[in-house]
PDB file of N, CA and C in Angstrom:
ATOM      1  N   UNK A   1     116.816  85.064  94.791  1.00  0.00           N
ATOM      2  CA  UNK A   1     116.158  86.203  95.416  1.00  0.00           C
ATOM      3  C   UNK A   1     114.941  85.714  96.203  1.00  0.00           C
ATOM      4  N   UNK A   2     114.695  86.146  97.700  1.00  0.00           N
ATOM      5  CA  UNK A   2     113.578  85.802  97.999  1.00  0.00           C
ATOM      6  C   UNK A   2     112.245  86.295  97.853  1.00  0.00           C
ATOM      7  N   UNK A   3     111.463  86.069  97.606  1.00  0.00           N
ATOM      8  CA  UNK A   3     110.267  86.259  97.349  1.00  0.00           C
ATOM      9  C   UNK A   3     109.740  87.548  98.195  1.00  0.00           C
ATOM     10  N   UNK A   4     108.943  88.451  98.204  1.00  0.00           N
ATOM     11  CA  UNK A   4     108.380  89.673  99.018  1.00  0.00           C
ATOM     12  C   UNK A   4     107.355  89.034  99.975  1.00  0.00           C
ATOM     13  N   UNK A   5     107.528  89.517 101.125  1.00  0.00           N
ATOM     14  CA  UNK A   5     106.561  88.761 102.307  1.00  0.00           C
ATOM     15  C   UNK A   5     105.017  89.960 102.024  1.00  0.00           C
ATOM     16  N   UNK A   6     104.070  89.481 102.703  1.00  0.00           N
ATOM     17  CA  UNK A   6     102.989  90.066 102.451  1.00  0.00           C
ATOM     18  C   UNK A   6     102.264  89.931 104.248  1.00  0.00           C
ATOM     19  N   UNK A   7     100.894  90.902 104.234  1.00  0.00           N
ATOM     20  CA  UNK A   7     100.660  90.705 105.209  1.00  0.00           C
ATOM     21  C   UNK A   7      99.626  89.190 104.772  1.00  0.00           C
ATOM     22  N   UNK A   8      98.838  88.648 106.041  1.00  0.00           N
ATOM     23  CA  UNK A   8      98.157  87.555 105.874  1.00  0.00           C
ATOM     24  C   UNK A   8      96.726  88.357 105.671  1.00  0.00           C
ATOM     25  N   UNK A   9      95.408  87.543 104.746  1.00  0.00           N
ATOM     26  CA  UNK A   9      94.366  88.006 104.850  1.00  0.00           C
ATOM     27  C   UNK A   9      93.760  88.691 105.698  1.00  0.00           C
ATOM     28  N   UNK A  10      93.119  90.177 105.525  1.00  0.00           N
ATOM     29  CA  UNK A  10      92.451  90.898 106.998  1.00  0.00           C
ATOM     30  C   UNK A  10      91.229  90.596 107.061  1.00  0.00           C
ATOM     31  N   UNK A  11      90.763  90.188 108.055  1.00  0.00           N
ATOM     32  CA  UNK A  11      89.466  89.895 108.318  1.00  0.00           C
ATOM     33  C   UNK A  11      88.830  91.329 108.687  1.00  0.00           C
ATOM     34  N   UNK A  12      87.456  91.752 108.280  1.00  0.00           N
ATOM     35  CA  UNK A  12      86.879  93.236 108.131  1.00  0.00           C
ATOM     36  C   UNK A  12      87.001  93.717 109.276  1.00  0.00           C
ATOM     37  N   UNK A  13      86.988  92.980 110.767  1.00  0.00           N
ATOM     38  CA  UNK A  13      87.142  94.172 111.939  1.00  0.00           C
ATOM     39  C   UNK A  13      88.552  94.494 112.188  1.00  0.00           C
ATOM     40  N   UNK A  14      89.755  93.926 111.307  1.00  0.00           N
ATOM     41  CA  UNK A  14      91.129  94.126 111.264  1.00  0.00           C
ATOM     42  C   UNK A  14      91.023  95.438 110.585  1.00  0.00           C
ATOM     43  N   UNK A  15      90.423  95.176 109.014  1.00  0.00           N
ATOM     44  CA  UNK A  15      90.378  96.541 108.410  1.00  0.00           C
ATOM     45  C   UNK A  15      89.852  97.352 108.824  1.00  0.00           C
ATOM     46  N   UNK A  16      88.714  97.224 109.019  1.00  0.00           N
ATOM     47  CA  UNK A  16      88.027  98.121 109.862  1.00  0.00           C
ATOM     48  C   UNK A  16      88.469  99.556 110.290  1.00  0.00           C
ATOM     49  N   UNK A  17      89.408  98.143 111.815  1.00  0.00           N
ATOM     50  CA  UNK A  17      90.616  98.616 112.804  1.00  0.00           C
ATOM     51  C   UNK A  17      91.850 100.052 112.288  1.00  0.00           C
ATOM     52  N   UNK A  18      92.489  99.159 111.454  1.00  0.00           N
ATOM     53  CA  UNK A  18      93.728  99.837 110.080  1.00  0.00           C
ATOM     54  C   UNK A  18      92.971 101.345 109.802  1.00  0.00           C
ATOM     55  N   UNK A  19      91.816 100.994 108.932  1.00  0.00           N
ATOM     56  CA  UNK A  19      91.070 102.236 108.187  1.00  0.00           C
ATOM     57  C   UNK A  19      91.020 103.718 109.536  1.00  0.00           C
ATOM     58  N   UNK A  20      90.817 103.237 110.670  1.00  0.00           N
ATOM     59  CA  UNK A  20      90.180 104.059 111.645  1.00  0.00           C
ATOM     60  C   UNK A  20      91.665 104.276 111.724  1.00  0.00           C
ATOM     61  N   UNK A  21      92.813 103.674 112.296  1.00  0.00           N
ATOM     62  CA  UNK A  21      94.033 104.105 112.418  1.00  0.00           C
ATOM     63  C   UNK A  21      94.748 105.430 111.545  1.00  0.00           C
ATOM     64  N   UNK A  22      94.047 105.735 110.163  1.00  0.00           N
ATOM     65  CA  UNK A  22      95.061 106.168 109.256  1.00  0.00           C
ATOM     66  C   UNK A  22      94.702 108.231 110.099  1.00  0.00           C
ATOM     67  N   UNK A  23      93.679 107.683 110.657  1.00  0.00           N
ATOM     68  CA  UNK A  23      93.662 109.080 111.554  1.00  0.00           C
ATOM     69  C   UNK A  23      94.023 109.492 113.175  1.00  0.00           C
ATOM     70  N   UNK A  24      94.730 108.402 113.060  1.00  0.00           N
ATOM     71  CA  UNK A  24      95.328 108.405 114.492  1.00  0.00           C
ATOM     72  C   UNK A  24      96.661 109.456 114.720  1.00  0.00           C
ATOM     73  N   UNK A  25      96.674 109.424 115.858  1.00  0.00           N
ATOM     74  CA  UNK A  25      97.573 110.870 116.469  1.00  0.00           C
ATOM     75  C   UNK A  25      99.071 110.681 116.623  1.00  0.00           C
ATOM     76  N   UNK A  26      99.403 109.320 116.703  1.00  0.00           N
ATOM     77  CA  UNK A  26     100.486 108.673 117.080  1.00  0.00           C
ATOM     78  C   UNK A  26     101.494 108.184 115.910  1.00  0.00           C
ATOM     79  N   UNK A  27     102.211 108.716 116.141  1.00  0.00           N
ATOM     80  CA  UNK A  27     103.215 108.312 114.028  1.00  0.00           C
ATOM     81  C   UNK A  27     103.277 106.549 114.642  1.00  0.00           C
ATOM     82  N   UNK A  28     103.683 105.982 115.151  1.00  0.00           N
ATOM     83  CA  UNK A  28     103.778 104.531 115.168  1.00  0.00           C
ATOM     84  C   UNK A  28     102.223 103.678 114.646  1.00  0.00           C
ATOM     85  N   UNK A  29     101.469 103.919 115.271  1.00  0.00           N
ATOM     86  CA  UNK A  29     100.224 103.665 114.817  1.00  0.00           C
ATOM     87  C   UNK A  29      99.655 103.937 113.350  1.00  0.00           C
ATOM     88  N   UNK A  30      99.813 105.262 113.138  1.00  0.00           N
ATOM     89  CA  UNK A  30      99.078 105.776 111.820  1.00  0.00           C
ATOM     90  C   UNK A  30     100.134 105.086 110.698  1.00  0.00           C
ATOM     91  N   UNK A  31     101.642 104.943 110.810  1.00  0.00           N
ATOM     92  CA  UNK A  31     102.793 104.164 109.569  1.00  0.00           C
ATOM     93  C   UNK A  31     102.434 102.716 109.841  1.00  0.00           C
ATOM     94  N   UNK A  32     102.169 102.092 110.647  1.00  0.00           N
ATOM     95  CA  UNK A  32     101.970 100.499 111.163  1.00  0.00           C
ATOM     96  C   UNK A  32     100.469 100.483 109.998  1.00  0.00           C
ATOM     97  N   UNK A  33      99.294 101.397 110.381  1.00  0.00           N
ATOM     98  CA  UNK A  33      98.277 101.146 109.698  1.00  0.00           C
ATOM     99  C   UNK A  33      98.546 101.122 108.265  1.00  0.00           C
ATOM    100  N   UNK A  34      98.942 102.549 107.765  1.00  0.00           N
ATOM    101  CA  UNK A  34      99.476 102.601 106.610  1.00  0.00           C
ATOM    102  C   UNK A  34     100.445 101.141 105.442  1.00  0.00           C
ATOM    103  N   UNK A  35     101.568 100.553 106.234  1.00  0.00           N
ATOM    104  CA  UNK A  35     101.940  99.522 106.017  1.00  0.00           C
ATOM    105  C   UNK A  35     100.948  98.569 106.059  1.00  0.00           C
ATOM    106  N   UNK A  36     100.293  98.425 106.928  1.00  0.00           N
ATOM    107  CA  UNK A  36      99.470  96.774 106.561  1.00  0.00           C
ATOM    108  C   UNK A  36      98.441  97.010 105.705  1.00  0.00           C
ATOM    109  N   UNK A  37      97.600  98.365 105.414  1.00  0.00           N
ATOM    110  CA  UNK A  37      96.814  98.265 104.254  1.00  0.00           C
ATOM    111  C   UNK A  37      97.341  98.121 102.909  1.00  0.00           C
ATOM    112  N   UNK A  38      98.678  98.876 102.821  1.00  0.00           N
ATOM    113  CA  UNK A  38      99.638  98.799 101.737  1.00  0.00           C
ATOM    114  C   UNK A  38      99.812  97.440 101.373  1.00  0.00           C
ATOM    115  N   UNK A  39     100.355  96.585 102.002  1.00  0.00           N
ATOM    116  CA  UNK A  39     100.858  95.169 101.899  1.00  0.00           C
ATOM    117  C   UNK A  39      99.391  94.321 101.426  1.00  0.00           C
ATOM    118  N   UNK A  40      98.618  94.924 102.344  1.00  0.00           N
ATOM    119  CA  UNK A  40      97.136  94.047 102.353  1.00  0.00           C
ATOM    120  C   UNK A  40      96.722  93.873 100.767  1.00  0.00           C
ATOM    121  N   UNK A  41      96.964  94.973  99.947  1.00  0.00           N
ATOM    122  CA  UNK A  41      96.629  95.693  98.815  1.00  0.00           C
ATOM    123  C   UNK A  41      97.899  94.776  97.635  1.00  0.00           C
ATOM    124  N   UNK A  42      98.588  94.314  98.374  1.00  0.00           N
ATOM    125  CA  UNK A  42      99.920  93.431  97.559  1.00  0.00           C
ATOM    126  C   UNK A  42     100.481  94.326  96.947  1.00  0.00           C
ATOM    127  N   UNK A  43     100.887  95.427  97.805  1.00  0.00           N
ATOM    128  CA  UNK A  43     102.612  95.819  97.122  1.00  0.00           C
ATOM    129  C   UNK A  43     103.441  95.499  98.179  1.00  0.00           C
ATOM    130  N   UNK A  44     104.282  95.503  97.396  1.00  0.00           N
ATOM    131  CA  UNK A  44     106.012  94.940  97.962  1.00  0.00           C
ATOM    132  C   UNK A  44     106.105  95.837  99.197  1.00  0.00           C
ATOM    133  N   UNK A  45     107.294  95.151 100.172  1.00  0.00           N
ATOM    134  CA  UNK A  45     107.736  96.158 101.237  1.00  0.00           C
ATOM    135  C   UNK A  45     108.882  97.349 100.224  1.00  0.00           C
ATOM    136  N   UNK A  46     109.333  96.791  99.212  1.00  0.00           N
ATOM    137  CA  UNK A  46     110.098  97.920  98.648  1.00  0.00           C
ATOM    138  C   UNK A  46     109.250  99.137  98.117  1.00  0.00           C
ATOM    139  N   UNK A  47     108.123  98.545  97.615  1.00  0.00           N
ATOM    140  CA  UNK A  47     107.042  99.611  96.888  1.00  0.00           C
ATOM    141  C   UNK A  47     106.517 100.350  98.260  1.00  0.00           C
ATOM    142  N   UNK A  48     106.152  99.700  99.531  1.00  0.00           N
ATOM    143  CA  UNK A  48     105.571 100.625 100.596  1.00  0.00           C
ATOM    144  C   UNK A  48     106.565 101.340 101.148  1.00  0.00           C
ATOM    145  N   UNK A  49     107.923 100.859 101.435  1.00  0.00           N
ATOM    146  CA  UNK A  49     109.012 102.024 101.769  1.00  0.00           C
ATOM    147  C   UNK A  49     109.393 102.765 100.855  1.00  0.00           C
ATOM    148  N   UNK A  50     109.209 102.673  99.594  1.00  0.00           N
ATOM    149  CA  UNK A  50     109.222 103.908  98.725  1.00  0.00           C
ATOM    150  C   UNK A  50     108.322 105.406  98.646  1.00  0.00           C
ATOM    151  N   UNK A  51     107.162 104.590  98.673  1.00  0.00           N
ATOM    152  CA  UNK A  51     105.670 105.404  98.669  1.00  0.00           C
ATOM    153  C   UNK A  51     105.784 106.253  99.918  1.00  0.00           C
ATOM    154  N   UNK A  52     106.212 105.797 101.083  1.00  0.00           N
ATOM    155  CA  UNK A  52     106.166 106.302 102.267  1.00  0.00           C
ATOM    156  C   UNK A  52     107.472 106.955 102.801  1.00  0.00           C
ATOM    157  N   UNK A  53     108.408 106.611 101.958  1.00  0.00           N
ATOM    158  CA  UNK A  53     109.641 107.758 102.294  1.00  0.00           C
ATOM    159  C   UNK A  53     110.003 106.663 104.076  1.00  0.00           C
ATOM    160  N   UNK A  54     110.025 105.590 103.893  1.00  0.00           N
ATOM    161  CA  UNK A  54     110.586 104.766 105.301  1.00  0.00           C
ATOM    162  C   UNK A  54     111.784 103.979 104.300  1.00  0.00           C
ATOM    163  N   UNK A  55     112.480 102.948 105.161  1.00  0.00           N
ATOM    164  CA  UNK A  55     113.156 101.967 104.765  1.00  0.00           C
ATOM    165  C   UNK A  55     112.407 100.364 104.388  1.00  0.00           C
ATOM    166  N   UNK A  56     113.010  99.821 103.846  1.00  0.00           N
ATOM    167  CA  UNK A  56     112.542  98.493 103.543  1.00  0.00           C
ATOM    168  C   UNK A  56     112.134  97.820 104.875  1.00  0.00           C
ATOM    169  N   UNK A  57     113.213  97.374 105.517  1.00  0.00           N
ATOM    170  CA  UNK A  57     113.058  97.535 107.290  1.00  0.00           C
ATOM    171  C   UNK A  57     112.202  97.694 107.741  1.00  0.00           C
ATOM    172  N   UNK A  58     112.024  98.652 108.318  1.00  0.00           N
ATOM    173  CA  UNK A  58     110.500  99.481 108.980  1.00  0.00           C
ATOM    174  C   UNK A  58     109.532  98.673 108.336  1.00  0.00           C
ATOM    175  N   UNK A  59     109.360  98.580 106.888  1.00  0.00           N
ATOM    176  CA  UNK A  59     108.324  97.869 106.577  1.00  0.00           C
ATOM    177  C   UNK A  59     108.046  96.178 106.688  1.00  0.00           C
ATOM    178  N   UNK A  60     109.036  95.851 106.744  1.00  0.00           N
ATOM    179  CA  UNK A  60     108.878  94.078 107.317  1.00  0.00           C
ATOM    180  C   UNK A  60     108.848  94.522 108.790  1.00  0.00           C
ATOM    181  N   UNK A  61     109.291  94.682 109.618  1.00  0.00           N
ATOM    182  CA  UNK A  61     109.270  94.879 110.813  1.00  0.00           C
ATOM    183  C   UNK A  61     107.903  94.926 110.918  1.00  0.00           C
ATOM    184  N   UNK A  62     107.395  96.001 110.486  1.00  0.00           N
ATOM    185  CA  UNK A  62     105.724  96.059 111.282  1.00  0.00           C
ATOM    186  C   UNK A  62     105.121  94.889 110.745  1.00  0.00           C
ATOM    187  N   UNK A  63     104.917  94.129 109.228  1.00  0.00           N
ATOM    188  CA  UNK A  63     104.663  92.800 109.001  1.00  0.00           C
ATOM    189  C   UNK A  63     104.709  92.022 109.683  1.00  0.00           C
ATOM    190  N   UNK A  64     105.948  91.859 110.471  1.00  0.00           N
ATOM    191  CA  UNK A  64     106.752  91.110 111.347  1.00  0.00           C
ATOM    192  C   UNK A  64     105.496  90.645 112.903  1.00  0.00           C
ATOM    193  N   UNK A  65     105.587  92.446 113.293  1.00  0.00           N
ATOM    194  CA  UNK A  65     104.699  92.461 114.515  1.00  0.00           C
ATOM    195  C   UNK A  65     103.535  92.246 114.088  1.00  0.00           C
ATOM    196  N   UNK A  66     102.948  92.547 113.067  1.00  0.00           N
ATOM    197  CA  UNK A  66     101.116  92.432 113.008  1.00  0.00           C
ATOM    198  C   UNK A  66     101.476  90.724 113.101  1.00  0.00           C
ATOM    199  N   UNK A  67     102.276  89.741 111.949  1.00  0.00           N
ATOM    200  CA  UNK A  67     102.265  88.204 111.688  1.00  0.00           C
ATOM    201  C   UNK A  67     102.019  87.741 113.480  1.00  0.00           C
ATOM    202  N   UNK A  68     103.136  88.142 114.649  1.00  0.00           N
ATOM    203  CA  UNK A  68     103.125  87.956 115.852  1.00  0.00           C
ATOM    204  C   UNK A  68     102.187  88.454 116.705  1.00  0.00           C
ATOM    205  N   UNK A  69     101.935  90.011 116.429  1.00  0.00           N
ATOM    206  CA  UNK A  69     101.338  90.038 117.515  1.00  0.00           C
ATOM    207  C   UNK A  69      99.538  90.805 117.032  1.00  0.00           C
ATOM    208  N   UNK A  70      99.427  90.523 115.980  1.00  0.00           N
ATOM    209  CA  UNK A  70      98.028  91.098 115.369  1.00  0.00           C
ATOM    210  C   UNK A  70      97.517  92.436 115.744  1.00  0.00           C
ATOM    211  N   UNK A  71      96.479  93.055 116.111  1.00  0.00           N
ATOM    212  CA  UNK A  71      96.607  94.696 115.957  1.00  0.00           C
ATOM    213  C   UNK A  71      97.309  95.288 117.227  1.00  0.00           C
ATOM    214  N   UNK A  72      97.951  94.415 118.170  1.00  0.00           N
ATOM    215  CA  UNK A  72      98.542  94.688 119.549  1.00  0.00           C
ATOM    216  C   UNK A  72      99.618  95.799 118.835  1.00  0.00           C
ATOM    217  N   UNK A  73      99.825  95.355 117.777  1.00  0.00           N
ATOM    218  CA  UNK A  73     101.277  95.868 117.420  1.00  0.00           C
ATOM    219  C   UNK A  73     101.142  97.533 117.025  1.00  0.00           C
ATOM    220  N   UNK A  74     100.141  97.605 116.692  1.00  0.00           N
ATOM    221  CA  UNK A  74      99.425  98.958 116.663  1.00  0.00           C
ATOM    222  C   UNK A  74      99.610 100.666 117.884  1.00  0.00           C
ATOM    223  N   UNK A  75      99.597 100.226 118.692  1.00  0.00           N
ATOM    224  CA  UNK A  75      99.921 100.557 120.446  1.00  0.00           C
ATOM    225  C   UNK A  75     100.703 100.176 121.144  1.00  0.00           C
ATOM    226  N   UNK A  76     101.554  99.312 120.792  1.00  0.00           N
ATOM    227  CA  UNK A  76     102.594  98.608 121.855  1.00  0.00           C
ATOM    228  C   UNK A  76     104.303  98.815 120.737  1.00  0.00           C
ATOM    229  N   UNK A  77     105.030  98.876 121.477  1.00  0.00           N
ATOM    230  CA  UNK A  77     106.338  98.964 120.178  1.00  0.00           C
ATOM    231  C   UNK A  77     106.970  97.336 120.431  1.00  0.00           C
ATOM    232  N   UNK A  78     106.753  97.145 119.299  1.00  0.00           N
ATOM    233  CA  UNK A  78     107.612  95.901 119.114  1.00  0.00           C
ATOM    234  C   UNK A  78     108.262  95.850 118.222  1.00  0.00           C
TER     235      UNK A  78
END
């Protein structure tokens, strides 16, 4: 079995960033934020697609984009 991926350490203007997101207007943005504080916090992508009523999927995916493309991924769909 492989191991659960996690996000990488947030540096405070990342969180910051995330925290200000969870009131954002845009469902891509506000679930992207949601996921990386989740992960940040070390639960599983199974525990954050549970909690959040998404798929496992969705939740590595945005992992995926923050690992690549850091808070770009926030506003941009990747």
């Amino acid at each position: 079995m492989t191991p659960p991926i996690f996000v990488r350490p947030l540096a405070e203007e990342e969180r910051a960033r995330l925290e200000g997101g969870l009131h954002a207007k845009k469902a891509l943005t506000l679930r992207r934020c949601q996921i990386l504080l989740a992960s940040a916090q070390r639960h599983t992508p199974a525990q954050i697609a549970q909690h959040l009523g998404c798929s496992v999927q969705t939740v590595r995916n945005a992992l995926h984009a923050f690992a690549q493309h850091g808070l770009a991924c926030l506003t941009e769909q990747f």
